[in-house]
Protein backbone atom coordinates (compact mmCIF):
# COMPACT_ATOMS: atom_id res chain seq x y z
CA UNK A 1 224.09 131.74 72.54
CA UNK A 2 220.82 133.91 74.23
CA UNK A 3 218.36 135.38 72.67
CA UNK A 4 217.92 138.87 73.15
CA UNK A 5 213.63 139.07 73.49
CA UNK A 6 212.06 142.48 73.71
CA UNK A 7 208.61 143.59 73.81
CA UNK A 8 208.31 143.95 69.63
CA UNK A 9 210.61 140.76 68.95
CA UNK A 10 207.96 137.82 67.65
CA UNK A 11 207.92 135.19 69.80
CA UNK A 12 209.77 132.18 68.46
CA UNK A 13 207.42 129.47 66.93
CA UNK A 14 208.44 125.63 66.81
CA UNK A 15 207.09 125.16 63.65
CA UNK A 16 208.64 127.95 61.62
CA UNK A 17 211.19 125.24 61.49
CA UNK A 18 208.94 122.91 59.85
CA UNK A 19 208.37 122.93 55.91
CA UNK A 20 205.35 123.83 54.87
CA UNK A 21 202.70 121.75 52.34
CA UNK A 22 200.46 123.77 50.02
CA UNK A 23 196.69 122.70 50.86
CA UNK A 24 194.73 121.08 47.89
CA UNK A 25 191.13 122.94 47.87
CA UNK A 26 188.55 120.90 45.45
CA UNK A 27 186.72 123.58 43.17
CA UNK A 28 183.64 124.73 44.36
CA UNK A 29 180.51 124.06 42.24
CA UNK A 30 177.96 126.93 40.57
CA UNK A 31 175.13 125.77 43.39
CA UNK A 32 177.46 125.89 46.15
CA UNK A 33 179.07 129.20 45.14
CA UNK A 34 175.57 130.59 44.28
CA UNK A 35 174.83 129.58 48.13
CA UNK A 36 178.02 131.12 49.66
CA UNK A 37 177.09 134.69 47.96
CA UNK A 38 175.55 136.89 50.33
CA UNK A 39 171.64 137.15 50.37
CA UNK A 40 169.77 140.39 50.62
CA UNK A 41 166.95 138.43 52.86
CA UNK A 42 167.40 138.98 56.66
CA UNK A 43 167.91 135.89 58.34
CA UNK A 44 164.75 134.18 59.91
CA UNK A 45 165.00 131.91 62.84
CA UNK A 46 162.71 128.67 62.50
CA UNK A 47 159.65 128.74 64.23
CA UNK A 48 159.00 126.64 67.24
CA UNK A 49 156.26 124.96 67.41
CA UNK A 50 154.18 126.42 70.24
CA UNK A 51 152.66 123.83 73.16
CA UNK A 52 148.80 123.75 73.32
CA UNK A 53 147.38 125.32 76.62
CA UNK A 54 145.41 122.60 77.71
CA UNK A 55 144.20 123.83 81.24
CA UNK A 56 140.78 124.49 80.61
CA UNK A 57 140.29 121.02 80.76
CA UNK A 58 141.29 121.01 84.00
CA UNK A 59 138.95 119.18 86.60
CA UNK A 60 136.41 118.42 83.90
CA UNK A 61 135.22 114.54 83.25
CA UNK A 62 134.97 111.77 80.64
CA UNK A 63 131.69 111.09 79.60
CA UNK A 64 130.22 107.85 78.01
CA UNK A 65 131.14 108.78 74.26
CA UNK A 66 134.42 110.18 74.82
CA UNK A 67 134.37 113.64 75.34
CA UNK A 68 135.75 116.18 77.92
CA UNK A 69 132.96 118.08 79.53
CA UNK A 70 132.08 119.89 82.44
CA UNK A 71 129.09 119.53 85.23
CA UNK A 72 126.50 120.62 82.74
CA UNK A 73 127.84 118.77 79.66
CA UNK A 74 129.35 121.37 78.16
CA UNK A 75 131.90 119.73 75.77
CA UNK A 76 135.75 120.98 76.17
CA UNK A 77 137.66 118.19 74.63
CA UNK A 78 138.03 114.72 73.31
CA UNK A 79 140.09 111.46 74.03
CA UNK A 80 143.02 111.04 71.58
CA UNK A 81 144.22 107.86 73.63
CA UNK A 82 142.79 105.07 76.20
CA UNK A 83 141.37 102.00 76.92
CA UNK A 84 138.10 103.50 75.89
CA UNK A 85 136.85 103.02 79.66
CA UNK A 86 137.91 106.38 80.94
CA UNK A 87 134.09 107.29 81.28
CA UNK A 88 133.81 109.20 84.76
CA UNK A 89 137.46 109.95 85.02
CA UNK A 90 139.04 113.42 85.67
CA UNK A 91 141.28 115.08 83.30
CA UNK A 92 144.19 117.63 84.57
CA UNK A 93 145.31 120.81 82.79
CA UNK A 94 148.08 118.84 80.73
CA UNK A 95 144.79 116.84 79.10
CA UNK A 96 145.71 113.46 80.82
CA UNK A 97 143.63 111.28 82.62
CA UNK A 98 144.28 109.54 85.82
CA UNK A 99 143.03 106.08 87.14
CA UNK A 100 142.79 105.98 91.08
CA UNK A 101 146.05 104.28 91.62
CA UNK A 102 147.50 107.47 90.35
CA UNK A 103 148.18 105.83 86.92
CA UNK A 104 148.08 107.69 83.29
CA UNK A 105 145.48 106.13 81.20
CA UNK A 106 144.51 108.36 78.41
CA UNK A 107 145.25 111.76 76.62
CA UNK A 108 142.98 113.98 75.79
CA UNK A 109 142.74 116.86 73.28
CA UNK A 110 140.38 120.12 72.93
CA UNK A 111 137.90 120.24 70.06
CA UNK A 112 139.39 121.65 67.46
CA UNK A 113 137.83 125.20 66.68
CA UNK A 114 136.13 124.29 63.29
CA UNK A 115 133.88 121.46 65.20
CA UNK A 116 133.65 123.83 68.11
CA UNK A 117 131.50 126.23 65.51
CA UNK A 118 129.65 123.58 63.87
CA UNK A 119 125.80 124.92 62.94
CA UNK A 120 122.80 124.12 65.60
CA UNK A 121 121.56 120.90 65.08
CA UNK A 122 117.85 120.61 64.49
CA UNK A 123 117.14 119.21 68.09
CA UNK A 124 119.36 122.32 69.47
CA UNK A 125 117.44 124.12 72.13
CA UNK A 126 115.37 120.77 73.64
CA UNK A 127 117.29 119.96 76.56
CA UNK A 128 114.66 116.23 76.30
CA UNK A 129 114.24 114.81 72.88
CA UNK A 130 112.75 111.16 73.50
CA UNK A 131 111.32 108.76 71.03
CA UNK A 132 107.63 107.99 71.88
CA UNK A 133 105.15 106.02 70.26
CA UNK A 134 104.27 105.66 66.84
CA UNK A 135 108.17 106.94 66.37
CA UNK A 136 107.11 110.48 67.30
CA UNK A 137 109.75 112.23 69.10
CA UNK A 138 108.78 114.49 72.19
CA UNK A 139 110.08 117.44 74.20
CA UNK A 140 110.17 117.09 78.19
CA UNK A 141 105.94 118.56 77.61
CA UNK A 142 105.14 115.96 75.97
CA UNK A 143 104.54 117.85 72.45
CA UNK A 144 105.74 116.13 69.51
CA UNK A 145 108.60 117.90 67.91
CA UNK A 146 109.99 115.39 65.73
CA UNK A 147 109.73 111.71 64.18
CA UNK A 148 112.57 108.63 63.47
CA UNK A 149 113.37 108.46 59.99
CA UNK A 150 116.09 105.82 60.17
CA UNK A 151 115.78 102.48 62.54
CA UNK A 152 113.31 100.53 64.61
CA UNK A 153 110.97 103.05 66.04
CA UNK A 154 110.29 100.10 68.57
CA UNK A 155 113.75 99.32 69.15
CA UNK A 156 114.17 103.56 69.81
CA UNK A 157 111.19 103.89 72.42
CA UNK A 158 112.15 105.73 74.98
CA UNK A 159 115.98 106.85 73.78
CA UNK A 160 117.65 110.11 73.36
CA UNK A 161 117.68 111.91 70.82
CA UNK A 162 120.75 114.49 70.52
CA UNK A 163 120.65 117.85 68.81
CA UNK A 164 121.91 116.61 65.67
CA UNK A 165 119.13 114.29 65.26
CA UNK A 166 120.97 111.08 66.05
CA UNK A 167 119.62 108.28 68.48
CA UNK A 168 122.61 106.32 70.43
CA UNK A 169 123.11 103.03 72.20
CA UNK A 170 124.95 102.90 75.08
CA UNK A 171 128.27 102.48 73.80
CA UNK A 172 127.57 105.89 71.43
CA UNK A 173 126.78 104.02 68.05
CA UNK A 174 124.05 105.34 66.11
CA UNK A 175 121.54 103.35 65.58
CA UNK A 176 118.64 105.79 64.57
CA UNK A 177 117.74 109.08 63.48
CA UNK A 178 115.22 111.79 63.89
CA UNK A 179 113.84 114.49 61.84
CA UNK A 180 112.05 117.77 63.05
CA UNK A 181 108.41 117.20 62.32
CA UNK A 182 105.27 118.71 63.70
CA UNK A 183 101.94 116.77 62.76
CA UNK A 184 99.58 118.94 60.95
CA UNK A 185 96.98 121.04 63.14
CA UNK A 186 93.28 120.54 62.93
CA UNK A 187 91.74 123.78 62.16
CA UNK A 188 89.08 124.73 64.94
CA UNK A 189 85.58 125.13 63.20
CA UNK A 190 84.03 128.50 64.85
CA UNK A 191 80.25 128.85 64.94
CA UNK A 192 78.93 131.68 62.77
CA UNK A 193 77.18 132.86 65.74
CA UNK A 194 80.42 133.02 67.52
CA UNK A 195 80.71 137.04 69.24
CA UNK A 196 77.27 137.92 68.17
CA UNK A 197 74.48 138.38 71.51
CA UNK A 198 71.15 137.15 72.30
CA UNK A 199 68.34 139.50 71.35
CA UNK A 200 65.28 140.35 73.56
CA UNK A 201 63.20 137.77 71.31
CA UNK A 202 66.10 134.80 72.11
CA UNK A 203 67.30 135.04 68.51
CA UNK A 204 70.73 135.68 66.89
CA UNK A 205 71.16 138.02 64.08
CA UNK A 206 74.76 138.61 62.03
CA UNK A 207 76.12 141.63 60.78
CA UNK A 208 73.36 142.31 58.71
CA UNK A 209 70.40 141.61 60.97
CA UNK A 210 69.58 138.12 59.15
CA UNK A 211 68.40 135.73 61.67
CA UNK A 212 71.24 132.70 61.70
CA UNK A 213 70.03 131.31 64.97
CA UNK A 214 67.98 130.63 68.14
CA UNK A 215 68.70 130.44 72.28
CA UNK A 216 67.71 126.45 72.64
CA UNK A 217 68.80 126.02 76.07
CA UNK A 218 68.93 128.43 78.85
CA UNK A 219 66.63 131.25 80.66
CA UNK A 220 65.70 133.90 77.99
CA UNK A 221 65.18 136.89 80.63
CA UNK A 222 68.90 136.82 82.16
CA UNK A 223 70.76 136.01 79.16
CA UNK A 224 69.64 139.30 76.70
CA UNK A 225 72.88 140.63 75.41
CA UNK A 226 75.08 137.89 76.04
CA UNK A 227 77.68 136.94 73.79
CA UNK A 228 78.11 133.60 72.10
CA UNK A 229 81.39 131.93 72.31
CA UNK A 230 83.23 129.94 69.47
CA UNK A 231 80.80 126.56 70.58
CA UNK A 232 77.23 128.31 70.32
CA UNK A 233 77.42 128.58 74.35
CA UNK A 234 75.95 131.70 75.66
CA UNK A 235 78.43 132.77 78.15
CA UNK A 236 78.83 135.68 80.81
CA UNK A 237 82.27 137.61 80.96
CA UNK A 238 84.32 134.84 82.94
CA UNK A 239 83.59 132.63 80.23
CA UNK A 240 81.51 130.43 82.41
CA UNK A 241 78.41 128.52 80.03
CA UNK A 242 75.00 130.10 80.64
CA UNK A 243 72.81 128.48 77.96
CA UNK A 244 73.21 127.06 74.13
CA UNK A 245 72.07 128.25 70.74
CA UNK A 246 71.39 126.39 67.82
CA UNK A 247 72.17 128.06 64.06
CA UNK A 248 68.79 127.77 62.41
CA UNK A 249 69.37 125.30 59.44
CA UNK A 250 70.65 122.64 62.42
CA UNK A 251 67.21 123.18 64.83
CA UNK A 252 64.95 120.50 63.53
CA UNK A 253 61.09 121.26 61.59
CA UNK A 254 58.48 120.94 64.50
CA UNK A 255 57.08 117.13 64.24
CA UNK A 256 53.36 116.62 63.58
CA UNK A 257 50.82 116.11 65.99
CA UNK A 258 50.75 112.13 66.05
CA UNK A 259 47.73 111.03 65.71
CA UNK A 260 45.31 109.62 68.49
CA UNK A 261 46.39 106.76 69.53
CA UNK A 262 44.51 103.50 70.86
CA UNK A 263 44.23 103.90 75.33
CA UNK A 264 46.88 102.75 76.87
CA UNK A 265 47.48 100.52 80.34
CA UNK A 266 45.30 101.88 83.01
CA UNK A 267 47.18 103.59 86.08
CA UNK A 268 46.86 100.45 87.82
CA UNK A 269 48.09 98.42 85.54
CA UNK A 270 51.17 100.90 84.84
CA UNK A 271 51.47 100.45 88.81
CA UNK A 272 51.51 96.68 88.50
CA UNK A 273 54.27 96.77 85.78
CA UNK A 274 56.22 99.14 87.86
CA UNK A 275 56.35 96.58 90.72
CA UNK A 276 56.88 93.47 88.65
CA UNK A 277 59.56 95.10 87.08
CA UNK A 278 61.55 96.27 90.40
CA UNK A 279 60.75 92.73 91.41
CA UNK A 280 62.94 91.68 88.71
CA UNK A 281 66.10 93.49 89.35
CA UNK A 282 65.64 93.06 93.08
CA UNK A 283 66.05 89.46 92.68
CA UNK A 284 69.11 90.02 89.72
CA UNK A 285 70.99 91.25 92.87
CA UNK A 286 70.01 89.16 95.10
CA UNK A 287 70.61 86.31 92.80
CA UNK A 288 74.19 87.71 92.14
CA UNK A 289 74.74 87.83 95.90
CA UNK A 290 73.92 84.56 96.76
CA UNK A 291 75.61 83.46 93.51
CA UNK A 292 78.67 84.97 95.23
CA UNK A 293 77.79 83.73 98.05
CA UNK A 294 77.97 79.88 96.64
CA UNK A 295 80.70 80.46 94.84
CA UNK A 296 82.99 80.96 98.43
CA UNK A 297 80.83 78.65 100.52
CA UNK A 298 81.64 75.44 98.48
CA UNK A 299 85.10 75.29 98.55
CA UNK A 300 84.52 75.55 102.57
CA UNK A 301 82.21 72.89 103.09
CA UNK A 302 83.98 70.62 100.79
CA UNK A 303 86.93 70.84 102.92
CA UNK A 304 85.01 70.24 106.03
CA UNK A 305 83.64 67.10 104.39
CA UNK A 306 87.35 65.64 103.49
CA UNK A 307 88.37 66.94 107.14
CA UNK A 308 85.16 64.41 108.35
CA UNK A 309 85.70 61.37 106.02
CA UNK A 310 89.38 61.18 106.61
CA UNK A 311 88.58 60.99 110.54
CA UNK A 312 86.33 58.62 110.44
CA UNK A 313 88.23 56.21 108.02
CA UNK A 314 91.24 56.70 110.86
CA UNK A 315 91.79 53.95 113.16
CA UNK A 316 90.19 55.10 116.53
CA UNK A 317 93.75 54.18 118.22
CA UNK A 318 95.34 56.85 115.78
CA UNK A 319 92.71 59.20 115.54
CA UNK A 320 93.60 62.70 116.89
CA UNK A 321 90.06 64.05 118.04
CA UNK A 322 91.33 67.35 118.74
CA UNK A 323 93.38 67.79 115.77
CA UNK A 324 89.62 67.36 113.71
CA UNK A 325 88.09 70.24 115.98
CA UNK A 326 90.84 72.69 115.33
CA UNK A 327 90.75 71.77 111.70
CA UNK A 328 86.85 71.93 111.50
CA UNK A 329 86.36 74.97 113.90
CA UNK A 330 88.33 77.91 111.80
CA UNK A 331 86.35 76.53 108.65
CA UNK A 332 82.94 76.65 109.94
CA UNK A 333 84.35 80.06 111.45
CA UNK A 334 85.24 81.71 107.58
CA UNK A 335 81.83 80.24 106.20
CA UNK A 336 79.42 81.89 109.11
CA UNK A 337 81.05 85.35 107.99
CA UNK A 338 80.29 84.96 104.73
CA UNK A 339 76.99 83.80 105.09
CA UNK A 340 76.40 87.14 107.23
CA UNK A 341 78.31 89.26 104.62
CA UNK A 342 75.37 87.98 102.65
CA UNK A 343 72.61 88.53 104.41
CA UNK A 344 73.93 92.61 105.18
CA UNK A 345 74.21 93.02 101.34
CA UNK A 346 71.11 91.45 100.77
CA UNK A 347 69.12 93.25 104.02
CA UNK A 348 71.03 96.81 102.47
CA UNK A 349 68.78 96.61 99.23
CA UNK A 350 66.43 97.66 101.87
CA UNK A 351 67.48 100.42 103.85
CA UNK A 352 64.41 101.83 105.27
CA UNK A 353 61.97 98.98 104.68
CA UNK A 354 59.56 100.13 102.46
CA UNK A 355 60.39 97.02 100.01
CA UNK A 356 59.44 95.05 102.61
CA UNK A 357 56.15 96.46 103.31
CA UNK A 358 55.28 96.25 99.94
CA UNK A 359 56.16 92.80 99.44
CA UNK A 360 53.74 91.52 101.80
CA UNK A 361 51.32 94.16 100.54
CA UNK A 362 50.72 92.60 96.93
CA UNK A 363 52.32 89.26 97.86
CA UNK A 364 48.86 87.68 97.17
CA UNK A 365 48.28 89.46 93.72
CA UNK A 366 52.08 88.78 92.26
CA UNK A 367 53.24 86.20 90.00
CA UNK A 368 56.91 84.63 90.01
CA UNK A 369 59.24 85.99 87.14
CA UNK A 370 62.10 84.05 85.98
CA UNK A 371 64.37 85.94 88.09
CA UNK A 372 62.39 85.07 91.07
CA UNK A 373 62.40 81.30 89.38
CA UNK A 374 66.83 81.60 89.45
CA UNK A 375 66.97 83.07 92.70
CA UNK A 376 64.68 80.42 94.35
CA UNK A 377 67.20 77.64 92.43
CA UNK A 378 70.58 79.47 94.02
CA UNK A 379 69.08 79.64 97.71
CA UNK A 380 68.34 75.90 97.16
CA UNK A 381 71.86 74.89 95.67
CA UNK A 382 72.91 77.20 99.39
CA UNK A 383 70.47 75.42 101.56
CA UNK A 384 71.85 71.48 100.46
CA UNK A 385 74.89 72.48 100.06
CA UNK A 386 75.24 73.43 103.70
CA UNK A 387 72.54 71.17 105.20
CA UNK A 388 74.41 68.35 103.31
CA UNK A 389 77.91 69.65 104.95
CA UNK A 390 76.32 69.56 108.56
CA UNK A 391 74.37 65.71 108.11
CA UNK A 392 76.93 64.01 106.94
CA UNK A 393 79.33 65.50 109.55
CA UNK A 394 77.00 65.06 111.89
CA UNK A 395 76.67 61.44 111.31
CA UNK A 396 80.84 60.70 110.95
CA UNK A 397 81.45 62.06 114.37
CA UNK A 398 78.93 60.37 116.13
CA UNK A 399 80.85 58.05 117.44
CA UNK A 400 83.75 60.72 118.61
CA UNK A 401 83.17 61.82 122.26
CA UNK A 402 85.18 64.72 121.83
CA UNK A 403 84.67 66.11 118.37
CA UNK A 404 80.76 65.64 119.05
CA UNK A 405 81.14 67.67 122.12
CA UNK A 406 83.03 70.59 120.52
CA UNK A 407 81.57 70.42 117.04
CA UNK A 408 77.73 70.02 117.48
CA UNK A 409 77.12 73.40 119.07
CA UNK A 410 79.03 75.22 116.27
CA UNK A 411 77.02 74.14 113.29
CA UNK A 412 74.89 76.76 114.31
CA UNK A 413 77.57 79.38 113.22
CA UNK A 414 76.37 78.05 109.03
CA UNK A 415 72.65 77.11 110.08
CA UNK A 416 71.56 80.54 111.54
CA UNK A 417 73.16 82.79 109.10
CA UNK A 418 71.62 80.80 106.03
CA UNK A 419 68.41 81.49 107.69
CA UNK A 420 69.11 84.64 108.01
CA UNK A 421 69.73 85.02 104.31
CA UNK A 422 66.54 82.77 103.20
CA UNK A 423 64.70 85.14 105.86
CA UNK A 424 66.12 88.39 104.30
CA UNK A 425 65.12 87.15 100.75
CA UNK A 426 61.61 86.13 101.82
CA UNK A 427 61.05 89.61 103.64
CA UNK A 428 61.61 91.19 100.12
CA UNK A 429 60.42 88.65 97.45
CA UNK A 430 57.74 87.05 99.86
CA UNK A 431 56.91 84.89 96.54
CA UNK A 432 60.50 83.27 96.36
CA UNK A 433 60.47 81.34 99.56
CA UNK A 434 57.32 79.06 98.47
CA UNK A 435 59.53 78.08 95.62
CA UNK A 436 62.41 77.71 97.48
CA UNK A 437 59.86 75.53 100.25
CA UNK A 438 58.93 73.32 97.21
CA UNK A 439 62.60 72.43 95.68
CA UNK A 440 63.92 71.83 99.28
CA UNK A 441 60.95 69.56 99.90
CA UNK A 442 62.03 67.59 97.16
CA UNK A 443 65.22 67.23 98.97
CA UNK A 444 63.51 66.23 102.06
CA UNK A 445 65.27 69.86 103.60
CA UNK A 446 62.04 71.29 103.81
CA UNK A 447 62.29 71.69 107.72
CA UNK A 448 65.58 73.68 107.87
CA UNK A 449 63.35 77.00 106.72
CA UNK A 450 59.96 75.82 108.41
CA UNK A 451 60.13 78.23 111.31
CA UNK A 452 61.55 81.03 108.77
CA UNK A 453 58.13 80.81 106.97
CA UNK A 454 56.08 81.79 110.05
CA UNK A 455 54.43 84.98 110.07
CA UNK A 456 55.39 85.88 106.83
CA UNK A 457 51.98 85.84 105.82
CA UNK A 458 52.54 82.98 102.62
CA UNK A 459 49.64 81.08 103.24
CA UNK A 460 47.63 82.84 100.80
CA UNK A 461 50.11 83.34 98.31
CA UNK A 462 51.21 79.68 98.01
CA UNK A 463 47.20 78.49 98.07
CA UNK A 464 46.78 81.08 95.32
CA UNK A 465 49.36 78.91 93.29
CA UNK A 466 47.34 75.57 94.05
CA UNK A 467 50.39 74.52 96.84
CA UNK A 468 48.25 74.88 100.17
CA UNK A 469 49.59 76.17 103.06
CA UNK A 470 53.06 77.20 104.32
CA UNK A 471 53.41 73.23 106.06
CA UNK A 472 51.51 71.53 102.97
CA UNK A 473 53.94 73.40 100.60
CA UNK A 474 56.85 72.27 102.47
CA UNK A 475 55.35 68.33 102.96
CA UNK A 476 55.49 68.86 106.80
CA UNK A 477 52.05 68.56 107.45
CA UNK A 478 50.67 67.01 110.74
């Protein structure tokens, strides 16, 4: 049988065949039908959470404590993640920072904007805050603007101090802190006569015309209408000084006329003083010089001496005759230059002579001072000390062909100088080389300054002190 389908005729369904099952619906409950009623409130759509804009921390660095900052330390940001050794590490515009294999090793964050508007710290504005001494803290001039109130000031010396006060160890711990402080200022004491002038009679009047003080220093004529500066100075318009005045109560009563007194040393004898008393700081330096002088030259001869004795207790078959000179030589070398080193500093206490002259002027007249007394014991301690050097040298070698030849004729280089410097001594203190001839005479050295003495003019000086002539003085007599 066919079905007859036109356009209006339904469409045969498969399941109208089917029988049908009523659908069990639970009950709803007073909440949920509550909810299903319609609401009078438009519908809002939940807000999404909007992504921080991070890229103005773009190309900036890590610092040392952690923050995000730019090339003048301008902080931007903070590290919310890392190792905590991202210092010096560059941070992109998504806030990460990058190790130099290309690695992530931190996140960073900006400051949030309440920090960001924080008040000025007291140090704001000192771009150098340092802890000093005393636990004063100073600006990059060096005026104190502060002082620690918490740690070891000596710990702190020399550390940062950041605007908020705080003072920070490497690692950004606090371990100090700083208050503003300014020690108290001494109050500058003015002079009364400070802006008044100098009247025709040198005085100094105030306001009223009462005399308050005096010109004390300075040339009345050219300093008439002056003005007085803050000090009592008299100055002229550049403030430049000109002369001083004194306030009246501070210039002192005139002293009384002392009374006659008893006569004192006669012109000559004032003269005599005069001269005794250069005499005694003449020799003071010369005694320091040839003090000095000592001082380098035994070391020297010492060695030389060792040098000697160690030679001659050497087998001759192992003795090394040349090895002695070149040992000896350089030595004897170093202590001729320092023996003339002496003589120019003692020979430059008398430039153009005139000490001289005058030495051999009153030589006859003048009795030794202790200083003379010191300085005669040094040049002796000088003279045995190199006279010894040379003898005993002299008498080691003697049986050393070679070191004879080359050493004899280079003693000279310590004999002649220390003439020289007994010479330059006597041509000054004319007295000092008779006591020098007597102590060296008791060393039986009396000879080494024998021809030094001549025509020096001592004969009468050393007879005057009951010691004879130059040769009887020195035992050398014929």
């Amino acid at each position: 049988m066919s079905t007859n389908i036109t356009p209006h005729s339904k469409k045969p369904n498969p399941l109208d065949d089917q029988p049908t099952t009523p659908i069990q619906t639970q009950p709803l409950s007073a909440e949920q039908e509550q909810r299903d009623l319609p609401s009078d409130e438009p519908y809002e759509r939940p807000e999404e959470k909007a992504e921080t804009d991070l890229s103005i921390l773009d190309g900036k660095t890590v610092n040392k404590v952690g923050n995000v900052v730019d090339a003048q330390g301008n902080v931007f940001g903070r590290i919310v993640s890392g190792d905590g050794r991202l210092a010096g590490r560059k941070v992109d515009g998504l806030g990460q920072i990058w190790g130099d294999k290309g690695q992530v090793l931190g996140k960073a964050e900006l400051i949030p904007g309440a920090e960001q508007e924080k008040p000025e710290g007291p140090f704001y504005g000192f771009e150098t805050a340092v802890v000093g001494k005393d636990g004063v803290v100073a600006d990059a001039t060096g005026s104190t603007i502060g002082r620690v109130i918490e740690g070891d000031a000596l710990r702190l010396l020399g550390r940062q101090v950041d605007e908020d006060g705080e003072i920070l160890d490497k690692s950004g711990n606090t371990i100090g802190r700083a208050e503003r402080w300014q020690p108290d200022e001494k109050k500058r004491n003015v002079n009364p006569m400070a802006g008044r002038k100098v009247t025709r009679e040198g005085e100094v009047r105030d306001v009223d015309g009462n005399l308050i003080g005096k010109l004390t220093s300075g040339n009345l004529p050219t300093l008439i209408g002056k003005e007085i500066d803050d000090n009592g100075n008299v100055v002229d318009n550049d403030g430049n000084k000109l002369g001083e005045c004194t306030l009246i109560e501070n210039i002192p009563e005139p002293e009384p006329e002392p009374e006659a007194e008893e006569p004192g040393p006669s012109p000559e004898e004032l003269q005599k003083q005069k001269e005794e008393e250069e005499d005694r700081q003449l020799a003071k330096k010369m005694n320091a010089i040839v003090g000095q002088t000592l001082d380098r030259l035994r070391p020297i001869c010492k060695t030389i001496s060792e040098h000697v004795e160690r030679a001659d207790r050497t087998p001759k078959e192992e003795l090394d005759e040349e090895g002695l000179v070149k040992q000896v030589k350089p030595l004897l070398e170093e202590g001729g230059n320092i023996l003339q080193e002496s003589n120019g500093a003692i020979r430059a206490l008398d430039p153009d002579g005139h000490v001289a002259a005058n030495a051999k002027a009153r030589a006859a007249s003048h009795e030794a001072s202790k200083e003379e007394h010191a300085l005669a014991e040094q040049l002796k301690e000088l003279s045995e000390t190199v006279c010894t050097t040379i003898d005993n040298a002299k008498n080691r070698i003697a049986d050393m062909p070679h070191a004879k030849k080359e050493l004899n004729p280079l003693w000279a280089l310590l004999t002649e100088p220390l003439g020289q410097v007994i010479a330059a001594v006597g041509l000054l203190l004319t007295g000092v080389l008779g006591l020098v001839g007597r102590l060296l005479n008791g060393l039986g050295l009396g000879g080494l300054v024998n021809s030094l003495l001549g025509g020096l003019g001592l004969d009468k000086l050393l007879g005057s002190l009951g010691l004879g002539s130059v040769t009887d003085a020195l035992g050398l007599g014929g």
